[in-house]
C-alpha atoms as a PDB file:
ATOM      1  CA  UNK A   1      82.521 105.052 126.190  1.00  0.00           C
ATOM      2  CA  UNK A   2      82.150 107.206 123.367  1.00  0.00           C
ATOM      3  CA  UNK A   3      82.990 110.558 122.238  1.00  0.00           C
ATOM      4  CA  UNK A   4      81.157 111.666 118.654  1.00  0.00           C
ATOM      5  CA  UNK A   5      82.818 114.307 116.297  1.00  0.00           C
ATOM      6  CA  UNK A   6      81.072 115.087 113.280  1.00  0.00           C
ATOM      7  CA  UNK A   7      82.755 115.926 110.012  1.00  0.00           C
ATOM      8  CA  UNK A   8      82.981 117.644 107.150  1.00  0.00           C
ATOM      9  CA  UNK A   9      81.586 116.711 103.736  1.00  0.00           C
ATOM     10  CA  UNK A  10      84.511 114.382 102.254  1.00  0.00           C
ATOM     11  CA  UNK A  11      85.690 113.807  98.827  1.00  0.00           C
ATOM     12  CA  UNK A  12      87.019 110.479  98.148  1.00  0.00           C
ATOM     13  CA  UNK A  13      89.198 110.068  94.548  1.00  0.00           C
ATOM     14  CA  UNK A  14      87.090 113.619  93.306  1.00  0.00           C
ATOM     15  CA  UNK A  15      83.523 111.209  94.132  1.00  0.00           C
ATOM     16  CA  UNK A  16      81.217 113.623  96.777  1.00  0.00           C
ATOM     17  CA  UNK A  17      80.688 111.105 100.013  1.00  0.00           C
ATOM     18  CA  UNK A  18      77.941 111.981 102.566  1.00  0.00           C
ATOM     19  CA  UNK A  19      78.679 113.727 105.708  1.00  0.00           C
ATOM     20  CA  UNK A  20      80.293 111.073 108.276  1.00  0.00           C
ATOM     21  CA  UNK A  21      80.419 111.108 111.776  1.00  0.00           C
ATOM     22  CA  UNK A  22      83.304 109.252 113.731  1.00  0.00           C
ATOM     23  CA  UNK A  23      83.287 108.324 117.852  1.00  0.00           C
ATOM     24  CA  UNK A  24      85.886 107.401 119.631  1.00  0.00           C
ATOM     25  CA  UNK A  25      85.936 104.318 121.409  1.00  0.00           C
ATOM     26  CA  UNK A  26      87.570 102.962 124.520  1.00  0.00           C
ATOM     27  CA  UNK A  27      87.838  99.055 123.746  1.00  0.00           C
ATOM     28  CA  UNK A  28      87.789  96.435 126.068  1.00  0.00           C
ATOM     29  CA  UNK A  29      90.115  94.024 124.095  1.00  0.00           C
ATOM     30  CA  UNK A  30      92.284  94.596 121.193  1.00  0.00           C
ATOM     31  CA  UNK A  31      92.624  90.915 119.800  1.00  0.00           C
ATOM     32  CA  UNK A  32      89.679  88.606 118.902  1.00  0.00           C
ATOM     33  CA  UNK A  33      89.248  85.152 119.018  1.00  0.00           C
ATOM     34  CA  UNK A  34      87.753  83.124 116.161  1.00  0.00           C
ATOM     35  CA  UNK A  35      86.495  80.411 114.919  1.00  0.00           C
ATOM     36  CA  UNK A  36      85.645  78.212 112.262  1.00  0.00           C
ATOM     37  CA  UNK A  37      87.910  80.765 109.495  1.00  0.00           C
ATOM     38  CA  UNK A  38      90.825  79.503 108.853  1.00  0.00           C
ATOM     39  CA  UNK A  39      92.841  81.784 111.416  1.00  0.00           C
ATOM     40  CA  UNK A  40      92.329  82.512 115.569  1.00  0.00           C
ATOM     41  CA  UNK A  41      93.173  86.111 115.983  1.00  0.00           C
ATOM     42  CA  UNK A  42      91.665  89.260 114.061  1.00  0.00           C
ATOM     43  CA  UNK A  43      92.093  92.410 114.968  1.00  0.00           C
ATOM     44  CA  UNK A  44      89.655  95.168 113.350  1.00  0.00           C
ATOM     45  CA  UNK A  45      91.186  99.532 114.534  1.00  0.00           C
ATOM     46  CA  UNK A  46      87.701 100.969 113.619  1.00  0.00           C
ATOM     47  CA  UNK A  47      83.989  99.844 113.708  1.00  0.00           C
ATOM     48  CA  UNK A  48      81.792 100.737 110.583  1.00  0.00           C
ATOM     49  CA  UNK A  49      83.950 101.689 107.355  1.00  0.00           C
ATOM     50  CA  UNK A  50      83.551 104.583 104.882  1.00  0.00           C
ATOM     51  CA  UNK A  51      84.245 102.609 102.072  1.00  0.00           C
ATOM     52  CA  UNK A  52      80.529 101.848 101.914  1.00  0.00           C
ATOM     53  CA  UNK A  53      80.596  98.921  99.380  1.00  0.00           C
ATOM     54  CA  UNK A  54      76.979  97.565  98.970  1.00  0.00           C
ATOM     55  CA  UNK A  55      77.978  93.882  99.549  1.00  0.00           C
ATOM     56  CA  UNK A  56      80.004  94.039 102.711  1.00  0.00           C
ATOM     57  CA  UNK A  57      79.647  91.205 104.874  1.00  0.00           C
ATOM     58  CA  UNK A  58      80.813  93.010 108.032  1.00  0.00           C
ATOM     59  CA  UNK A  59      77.131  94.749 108.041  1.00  0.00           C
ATOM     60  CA  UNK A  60      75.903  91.718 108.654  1.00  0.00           C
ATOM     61  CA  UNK A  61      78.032  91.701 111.881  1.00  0.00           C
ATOM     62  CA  UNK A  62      76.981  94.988 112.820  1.00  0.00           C
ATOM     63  CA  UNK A  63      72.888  93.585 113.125  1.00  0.00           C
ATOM     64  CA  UNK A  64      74.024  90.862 115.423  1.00  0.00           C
ATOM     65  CA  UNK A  65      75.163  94.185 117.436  1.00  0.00           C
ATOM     66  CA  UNK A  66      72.434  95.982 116.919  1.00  0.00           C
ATOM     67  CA  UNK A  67      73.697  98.247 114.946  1.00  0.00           C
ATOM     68  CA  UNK A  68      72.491  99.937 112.029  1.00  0.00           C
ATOM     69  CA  UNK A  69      73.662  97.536 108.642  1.00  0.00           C
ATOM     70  CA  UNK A  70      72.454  99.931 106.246  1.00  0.00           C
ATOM     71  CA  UNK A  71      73.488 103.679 105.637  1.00  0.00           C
ATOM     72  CA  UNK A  72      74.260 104.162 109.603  1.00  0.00           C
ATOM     73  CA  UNK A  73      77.206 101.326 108.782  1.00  0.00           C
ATOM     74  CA  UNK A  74      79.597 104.065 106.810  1.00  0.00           C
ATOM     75  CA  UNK A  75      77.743 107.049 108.165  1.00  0.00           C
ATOM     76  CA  UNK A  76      79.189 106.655 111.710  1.00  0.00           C
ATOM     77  CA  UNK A  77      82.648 104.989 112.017  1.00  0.00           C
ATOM     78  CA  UNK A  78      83.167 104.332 115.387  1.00  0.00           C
ATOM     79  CA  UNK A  79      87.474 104.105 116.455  1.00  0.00           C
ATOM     80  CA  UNK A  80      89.069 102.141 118.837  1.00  0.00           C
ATOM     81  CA  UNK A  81      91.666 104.492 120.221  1.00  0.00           C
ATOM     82  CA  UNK A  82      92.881 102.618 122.676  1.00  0.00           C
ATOM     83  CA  UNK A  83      93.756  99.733 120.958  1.00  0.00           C
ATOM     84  CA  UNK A  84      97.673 100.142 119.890  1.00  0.00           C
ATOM     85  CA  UNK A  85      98.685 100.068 123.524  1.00  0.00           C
ATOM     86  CA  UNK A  86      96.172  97.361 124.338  1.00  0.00           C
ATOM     87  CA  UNK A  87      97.197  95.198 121.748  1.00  0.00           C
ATOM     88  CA  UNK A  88     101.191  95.653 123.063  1.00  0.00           C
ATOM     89  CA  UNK A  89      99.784  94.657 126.771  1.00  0.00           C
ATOM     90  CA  UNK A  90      98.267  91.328 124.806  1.00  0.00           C
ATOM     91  CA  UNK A  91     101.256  90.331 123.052  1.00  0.00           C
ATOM     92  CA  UNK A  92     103.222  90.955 125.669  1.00  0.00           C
ATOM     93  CA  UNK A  93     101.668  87.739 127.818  1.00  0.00           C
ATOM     94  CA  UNK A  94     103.759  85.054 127.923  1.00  0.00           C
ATOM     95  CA  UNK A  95     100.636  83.252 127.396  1.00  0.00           C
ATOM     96  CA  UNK A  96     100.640  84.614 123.616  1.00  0.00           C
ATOM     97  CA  UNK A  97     102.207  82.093 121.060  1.00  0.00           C
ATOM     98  CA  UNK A  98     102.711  84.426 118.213  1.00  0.00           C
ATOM     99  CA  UNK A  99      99.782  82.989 116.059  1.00  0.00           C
ATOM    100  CA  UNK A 100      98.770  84.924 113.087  1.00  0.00           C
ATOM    101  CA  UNK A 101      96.782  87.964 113.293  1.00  0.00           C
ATOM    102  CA  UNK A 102      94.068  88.197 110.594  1.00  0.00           C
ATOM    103  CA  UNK A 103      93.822  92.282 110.252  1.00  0.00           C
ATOM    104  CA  UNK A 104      91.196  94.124 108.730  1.00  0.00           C
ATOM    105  CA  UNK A 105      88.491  91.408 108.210  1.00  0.00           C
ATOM    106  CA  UNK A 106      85.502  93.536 109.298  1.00  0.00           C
ATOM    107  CA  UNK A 107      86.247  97.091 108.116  1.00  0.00           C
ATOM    108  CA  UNK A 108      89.026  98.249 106.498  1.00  0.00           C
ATOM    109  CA  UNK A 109      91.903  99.543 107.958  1.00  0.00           C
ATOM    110  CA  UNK A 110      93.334 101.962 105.705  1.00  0.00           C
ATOM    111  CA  UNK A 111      90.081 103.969 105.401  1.00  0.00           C
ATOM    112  CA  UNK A 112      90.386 107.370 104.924  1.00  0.00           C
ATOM    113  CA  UNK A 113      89.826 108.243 109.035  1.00  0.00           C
ATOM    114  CA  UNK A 114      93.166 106.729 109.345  1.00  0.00           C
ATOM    115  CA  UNK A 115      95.398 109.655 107.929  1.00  0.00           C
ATOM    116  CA  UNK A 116      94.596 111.614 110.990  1.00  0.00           C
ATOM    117  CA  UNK A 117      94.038 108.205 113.877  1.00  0.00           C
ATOM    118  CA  UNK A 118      96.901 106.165 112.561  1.00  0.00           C
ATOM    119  CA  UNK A 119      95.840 103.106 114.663  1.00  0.00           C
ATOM    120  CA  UNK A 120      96.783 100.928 111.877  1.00  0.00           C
ATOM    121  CA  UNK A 121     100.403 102.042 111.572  1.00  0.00           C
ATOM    122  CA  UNK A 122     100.810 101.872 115.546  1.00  0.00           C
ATOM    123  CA  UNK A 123      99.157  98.064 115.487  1.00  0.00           C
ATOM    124  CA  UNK A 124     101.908  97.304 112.835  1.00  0.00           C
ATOM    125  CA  UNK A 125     104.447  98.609 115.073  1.00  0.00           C
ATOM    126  CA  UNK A 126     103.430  96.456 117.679  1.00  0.00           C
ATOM    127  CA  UNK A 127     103.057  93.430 115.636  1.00  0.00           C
ATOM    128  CA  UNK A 128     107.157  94.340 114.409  1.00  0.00           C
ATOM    129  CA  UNK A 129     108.376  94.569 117.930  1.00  0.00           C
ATOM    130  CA  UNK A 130     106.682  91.251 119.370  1.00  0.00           C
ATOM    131  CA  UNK A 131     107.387  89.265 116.131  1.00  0.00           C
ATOM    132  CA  UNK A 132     103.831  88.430 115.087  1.00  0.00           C
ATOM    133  CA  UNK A 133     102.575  87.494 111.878  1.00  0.00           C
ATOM    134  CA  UNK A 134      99.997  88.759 110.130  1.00  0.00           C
ATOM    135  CA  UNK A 135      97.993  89.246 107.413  1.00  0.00           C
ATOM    136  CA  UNK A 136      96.451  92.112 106.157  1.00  0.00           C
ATOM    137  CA  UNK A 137      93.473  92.629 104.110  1.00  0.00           C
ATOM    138  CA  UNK A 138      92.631  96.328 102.832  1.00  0.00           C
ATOM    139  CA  UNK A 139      90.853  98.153  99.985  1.00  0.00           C
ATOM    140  CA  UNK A 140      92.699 101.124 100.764  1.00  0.00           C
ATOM    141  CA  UNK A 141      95.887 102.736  99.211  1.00  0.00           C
ATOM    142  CA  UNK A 142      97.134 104.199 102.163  1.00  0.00           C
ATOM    143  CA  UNK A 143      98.777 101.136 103.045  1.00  0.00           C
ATOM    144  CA  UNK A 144     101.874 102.815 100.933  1.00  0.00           C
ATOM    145  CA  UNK A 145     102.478 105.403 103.921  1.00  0.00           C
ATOM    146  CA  UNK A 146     103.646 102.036 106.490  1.00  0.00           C
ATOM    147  CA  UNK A 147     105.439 100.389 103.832  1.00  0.00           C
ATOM    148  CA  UNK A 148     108.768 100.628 106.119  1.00  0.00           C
ATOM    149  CA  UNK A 149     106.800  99.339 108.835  1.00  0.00           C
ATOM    150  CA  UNK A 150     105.839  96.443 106.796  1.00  0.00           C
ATOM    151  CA  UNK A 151     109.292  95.981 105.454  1.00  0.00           C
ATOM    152  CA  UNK A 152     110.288  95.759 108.974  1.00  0.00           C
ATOM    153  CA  UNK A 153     107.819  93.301 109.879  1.00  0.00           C
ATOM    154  CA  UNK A 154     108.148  90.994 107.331  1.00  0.00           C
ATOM    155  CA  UNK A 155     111.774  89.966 107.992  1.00  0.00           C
ATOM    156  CA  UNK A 156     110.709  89.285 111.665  1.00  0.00           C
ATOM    157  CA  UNK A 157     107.352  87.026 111.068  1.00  0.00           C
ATOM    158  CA  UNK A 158     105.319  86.149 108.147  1.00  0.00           C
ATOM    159  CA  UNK A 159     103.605  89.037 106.561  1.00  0.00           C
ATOM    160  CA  UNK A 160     100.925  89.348 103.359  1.00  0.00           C
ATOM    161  CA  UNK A 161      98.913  92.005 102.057  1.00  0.00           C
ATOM    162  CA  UNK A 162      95.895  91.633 100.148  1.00  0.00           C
ATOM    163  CA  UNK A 163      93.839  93.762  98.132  1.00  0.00           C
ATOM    164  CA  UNK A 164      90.512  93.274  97.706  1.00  0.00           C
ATOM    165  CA  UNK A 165      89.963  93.942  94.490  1.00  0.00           C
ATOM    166  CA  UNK A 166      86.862  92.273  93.270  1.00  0.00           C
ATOM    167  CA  UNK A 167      86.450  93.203  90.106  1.00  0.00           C
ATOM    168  CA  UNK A 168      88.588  95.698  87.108  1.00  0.00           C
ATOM    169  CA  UNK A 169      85.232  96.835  85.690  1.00  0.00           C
ATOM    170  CA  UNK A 170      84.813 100.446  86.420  1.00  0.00           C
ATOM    171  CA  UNK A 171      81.883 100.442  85.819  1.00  0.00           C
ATOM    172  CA  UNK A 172      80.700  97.568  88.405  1.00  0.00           C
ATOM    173  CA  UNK A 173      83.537  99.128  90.896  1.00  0.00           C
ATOM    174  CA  UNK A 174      82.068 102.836  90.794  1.00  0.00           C
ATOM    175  CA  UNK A 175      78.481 101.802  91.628  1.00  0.00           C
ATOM    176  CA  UNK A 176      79.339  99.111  94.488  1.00  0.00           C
ATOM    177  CA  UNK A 177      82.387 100.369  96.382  1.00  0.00           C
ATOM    178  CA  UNK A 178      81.568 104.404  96.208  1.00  0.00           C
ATOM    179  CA  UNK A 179      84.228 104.907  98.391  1.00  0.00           C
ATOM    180  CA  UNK A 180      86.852 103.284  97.688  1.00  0.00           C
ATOM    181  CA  UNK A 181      90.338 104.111  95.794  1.00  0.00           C
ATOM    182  CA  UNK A 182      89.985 102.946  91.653  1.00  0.00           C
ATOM    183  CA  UNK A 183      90.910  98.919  91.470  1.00  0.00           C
ATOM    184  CA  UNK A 184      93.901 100.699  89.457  1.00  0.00           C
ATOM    185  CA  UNK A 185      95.452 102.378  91.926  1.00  0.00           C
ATOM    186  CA  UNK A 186      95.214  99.504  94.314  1.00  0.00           C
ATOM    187  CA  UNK A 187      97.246  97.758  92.108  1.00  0.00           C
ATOM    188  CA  UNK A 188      99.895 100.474  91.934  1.00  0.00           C
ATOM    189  CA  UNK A 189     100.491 100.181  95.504  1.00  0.00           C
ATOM    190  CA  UNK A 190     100.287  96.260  95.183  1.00  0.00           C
ATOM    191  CA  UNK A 191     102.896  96.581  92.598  1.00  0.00           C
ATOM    192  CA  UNK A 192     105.061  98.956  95.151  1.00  0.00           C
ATOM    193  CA  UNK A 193     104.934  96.881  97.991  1.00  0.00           C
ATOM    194  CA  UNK A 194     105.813  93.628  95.952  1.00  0.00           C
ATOM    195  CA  UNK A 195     108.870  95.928  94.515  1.00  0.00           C
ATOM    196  CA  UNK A 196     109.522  96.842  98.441  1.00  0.00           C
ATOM    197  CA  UNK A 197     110.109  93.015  99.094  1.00  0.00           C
ATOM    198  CA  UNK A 198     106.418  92.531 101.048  1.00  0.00           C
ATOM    199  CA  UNK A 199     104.096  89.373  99.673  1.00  0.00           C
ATOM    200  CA  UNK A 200     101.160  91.143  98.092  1.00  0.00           C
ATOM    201  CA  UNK A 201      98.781  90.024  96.343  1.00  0.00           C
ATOM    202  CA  UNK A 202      94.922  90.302  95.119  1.00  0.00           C
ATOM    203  CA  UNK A 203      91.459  88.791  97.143  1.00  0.00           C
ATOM    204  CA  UNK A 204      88.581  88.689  94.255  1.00  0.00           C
ATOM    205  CA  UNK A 205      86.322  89.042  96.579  1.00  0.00           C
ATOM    206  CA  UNK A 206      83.264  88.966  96.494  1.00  0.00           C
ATOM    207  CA  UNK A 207      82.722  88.322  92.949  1.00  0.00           C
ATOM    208  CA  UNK A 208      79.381  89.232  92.312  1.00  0.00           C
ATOM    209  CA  UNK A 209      76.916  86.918  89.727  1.00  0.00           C
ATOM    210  CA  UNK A 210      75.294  88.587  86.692  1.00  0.00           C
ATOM    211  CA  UNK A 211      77.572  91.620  87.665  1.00  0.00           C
ATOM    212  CA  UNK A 212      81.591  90.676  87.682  1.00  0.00           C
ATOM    213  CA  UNK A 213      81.218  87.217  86.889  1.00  0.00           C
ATOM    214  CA  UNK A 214      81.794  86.871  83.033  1.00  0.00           C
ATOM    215  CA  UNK A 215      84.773  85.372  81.705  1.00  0.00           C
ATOM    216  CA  UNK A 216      86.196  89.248  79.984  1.00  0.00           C
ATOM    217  CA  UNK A 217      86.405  90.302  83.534  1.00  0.00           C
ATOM    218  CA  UNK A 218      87.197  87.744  85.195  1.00  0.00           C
ATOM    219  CA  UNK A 219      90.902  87.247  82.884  1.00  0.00           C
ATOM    220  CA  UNK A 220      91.095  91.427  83.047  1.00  0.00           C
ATOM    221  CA  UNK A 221      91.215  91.155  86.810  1.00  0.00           C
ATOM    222  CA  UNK A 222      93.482  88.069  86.935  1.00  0.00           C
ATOM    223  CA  UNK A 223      95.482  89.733  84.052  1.00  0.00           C
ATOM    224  CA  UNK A 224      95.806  93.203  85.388  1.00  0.00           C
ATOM    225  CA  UNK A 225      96.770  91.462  88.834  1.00  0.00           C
ATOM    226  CA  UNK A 226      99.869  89.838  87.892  1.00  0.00           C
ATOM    227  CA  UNK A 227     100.802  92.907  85.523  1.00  0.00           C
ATOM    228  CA  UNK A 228     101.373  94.135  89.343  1.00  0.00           C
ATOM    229  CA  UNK A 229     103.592  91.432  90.130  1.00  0.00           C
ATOM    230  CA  UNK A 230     100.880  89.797  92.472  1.00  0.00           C
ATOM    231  CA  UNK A 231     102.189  87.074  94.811  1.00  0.00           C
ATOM    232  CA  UNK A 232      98.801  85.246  94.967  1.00  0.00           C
ATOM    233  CA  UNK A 233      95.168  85.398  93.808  1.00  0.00           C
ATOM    234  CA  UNK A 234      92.366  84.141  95.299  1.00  0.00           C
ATOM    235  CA  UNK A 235      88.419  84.391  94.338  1.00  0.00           C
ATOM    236  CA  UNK A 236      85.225  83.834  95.940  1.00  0.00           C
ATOM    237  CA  UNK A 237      81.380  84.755  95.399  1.00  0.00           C
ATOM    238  CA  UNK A 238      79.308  86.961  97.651  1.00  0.00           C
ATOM    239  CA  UNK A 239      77.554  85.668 100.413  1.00  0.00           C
ATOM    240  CA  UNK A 240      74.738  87.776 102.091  1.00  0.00           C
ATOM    241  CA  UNK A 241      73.370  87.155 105.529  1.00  0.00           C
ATOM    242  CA  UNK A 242      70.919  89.393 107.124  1.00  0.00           C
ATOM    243  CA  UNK A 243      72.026  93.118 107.807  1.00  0.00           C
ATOM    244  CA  UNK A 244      73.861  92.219 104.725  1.00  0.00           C
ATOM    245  CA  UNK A 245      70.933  90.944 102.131  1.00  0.00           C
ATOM    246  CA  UNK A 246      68.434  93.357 102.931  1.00  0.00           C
ATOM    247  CA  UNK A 247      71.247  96.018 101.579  1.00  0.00           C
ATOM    248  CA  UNK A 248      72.244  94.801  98.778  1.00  0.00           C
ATOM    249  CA  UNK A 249      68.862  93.350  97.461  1.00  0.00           C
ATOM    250  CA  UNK A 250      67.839  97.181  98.269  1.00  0.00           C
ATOM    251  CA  UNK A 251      71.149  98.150  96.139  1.00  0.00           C
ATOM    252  CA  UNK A 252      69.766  95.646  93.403  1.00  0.00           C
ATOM    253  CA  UNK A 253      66.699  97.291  93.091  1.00  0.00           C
ATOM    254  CA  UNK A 254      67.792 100.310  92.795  1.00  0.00           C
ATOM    255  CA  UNK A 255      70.875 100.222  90.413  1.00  0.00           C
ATOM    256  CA  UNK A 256      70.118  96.748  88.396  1.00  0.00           C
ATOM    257  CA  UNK A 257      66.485  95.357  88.831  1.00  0.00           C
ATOM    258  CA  UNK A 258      66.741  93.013  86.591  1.00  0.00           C
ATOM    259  CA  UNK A 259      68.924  90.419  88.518  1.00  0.00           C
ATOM    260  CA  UNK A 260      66.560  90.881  91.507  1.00  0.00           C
ATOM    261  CA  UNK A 261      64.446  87.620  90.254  1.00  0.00           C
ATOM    262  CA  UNK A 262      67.857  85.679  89.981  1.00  0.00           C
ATOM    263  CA  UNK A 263      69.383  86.486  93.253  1.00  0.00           C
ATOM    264  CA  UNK A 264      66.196  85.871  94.924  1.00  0.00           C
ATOM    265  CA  UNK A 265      66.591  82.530  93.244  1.00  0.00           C
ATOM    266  CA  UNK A 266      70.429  82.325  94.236  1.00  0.00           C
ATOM    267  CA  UNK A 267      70.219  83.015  98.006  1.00  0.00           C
ATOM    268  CA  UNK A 268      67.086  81.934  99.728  1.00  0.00           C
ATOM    269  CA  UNK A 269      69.752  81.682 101.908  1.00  0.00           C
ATOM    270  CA  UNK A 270      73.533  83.346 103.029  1.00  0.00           C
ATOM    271  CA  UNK A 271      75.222  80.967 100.208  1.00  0.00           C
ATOM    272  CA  UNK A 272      75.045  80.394  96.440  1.00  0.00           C
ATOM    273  CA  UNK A 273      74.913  77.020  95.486  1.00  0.00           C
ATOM    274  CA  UNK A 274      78.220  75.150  94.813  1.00  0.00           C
ATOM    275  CA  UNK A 275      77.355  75.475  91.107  1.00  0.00           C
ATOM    276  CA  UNK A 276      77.426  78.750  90.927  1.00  0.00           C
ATOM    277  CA  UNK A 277      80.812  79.333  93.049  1.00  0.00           C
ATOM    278  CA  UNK A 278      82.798  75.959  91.233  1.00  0.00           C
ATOM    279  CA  UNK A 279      83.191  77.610  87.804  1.00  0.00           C
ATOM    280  CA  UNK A 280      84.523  80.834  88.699  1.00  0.00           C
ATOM    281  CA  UNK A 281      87.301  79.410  91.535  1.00  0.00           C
ATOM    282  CA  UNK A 282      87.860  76.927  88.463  1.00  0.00           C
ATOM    283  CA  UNK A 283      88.368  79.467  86.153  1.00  0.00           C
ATOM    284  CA  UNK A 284      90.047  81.935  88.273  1.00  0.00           C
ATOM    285  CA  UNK A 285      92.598  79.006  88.845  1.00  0.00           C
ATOM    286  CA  UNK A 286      92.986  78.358  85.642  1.00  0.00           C
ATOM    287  CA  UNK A 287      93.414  82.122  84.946  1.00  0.00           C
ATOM    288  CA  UNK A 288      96.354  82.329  87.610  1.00  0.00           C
ATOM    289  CA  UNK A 289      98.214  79.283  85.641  1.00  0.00           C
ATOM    290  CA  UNK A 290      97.699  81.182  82.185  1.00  0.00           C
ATOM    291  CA  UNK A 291      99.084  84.347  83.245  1.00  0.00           C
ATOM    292  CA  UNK A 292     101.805  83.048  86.440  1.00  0.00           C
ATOM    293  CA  UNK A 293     100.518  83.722  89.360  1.00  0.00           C
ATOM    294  CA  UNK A 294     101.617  82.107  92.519  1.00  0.00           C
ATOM    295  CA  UNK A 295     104.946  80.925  90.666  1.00  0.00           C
ATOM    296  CA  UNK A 296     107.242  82.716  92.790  1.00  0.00           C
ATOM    297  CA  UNK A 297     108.409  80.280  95.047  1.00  0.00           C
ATOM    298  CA  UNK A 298     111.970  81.885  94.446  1.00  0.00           C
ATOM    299  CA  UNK A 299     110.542  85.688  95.030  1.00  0.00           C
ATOM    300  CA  UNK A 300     112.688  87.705  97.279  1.00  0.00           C
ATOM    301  CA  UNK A 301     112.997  91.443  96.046  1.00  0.00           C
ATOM    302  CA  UNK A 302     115.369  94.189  98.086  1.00  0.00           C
ATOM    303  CA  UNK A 303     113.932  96.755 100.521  1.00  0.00           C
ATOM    304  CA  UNK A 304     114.022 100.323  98.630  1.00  0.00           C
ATOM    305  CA  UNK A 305     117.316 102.309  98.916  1.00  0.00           C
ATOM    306  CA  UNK A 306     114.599 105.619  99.362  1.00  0.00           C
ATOM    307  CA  UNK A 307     111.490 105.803 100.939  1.00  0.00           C
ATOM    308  CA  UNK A 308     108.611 105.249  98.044  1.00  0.00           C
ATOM    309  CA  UNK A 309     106.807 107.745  96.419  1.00  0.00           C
ATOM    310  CA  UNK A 310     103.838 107.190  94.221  1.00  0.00           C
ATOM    311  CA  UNK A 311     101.875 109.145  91.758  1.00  0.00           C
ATOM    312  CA  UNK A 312      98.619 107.391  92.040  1.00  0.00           C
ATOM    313  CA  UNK A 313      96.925 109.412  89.720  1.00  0.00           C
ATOM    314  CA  UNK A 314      94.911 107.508  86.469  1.00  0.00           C
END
């Protein structure tokens, strides 16, 4: 079932975004089984995501659905509004074993469509009162408004937040996620949430070759992360499957035509070769070590005596 209501023009950190429509959707099923990832359970409020990054490996999802994996993927954001109360009827089974709930691995969760829906805070809520773990993946810095939510959560079951942050170059950021809050003032509300007493840290991903792979940006990213106080880093390269490849190649083309050759060369497939991915997890590693990342096996920081306020402006 869906209900469409068309929007006005947004602005997104002062950038002009093009008109978006969102429908409402009655789901069928809040959690989602998976496979072959590295978790069971993901959980995904809203279909399509404004943030409109050129690489996003969800569109590649929404082909299999035959659904439009271009400019029809962040032009109509469908949301689940149904799903807070079915995810409480899920957890609720005494079949459920409190696994962890991958959330936000499709489209983000904290886009902007969320300041008036607030399925994501209301999913949190849920995973607080039935003691579920989670963890959260975003690009978003809305994630500030539930930080008592996540306080609360995290002291009941495991509980991380990660930032995608691919890349510090604002250059590389402004023409590949158009709408999407600066990396800098993701790491602002990294650095709150850490402060809070919640396990945040920063998901390079994807890093992108000829673009955000040279060493300068790959130590300003791992630098600038654990200037936040990140928990953890973790990197990986881009991988484009169909819905996904015809995109970005298009994006290529368009924006940098002179890497257009290489990728072609790169990904006759979904995957670039093990040489190309090896040195940058090596020397993302290596960056971590050099700059203390992930040594915080003693970390526990107090919940704030106020509720936090943050200028985010840069």
């Amino acid at each position: 079932m869906e209900k469409s209501q068309p929007i006005e023009r947004m602005f997104y950190d002062g950038k002009p975004m093009p008109r978006s429509e969102y429908f409402e959707i009655v789901a069928k099923s809040a959690l989602n089984r998976v496979q072959h990832m590295g978790f069971n359970w993901s959980l995904n409020p809203y279909q399509g995501c404004f943030h409109s990054c050129v690489y996003c490996f969800a569109r590649a999802h929404a082909k299999l659905a035959d659904r439009d994996p271009g400019t029809g993927f962040s032009a109509r954001v469908g949301v689940k509004v149904n799903l807070p109360e079915l995810l409480r009827r899920e957890l609720s089974r005494r079949s459920w074993k409190r696994e962890t709930v991958a959330f936000g691995t499709a489209t983000d969760p904290y886009q902007p469509i969320e300041g008036t829906y607030k399925l994501t805070r209301r999913c949190l809520e849920a995973f607080r009162d039935f003691r579920t773990p989670i963890g959260l993946i975003t690009k978003g810095t809305m994630v500030l408004r539930d930080v008592d939510v996540l306080y609360e959560l995290s002291r009941r079951a495991k509980t991380t937040v990660c930032f995608s942050i691919p890349t510090g170059d604002e250059t590389v950021w402004a023409k590949t996620e158009p709408g999407t809050p600066p990396p800098a003032k993701r790491l602002k509300v990294l650095k709150a949430l850490v402060e809070a007493g919640i396990e945040a840290g920063v998901g390079m991903a994807p890093v992108l070759p000829g673009l955000s792979d040279s060493p300068q940006q790959l130590e300003a990213t791992v630098a600038a992360a654990a200037e936040a106080g990140a928990c953890f880093v973790w990197a990986n390269i881009v991988y484009l499957k169909p819905g996904t490849k015809e995109h970005f190649m298009e994006f290529l083309g368009r924006e940098y035509p002179h890497l257009l050759p290489r990728y072609r060369e790169l990904f006759p497939g979904a995957y670039a070769p093990p040489t190309v991915k090896a040195p940058v997890t090596a020397a993302v590693a290596e960056l971590k070590r050099r700059h203390g990342v992930g040594d915080r096996r003693a970390w526990r920081a107090e919940p704030p005596l106020e509720p936090l306020q943050l200028d985010l402006a840069v």
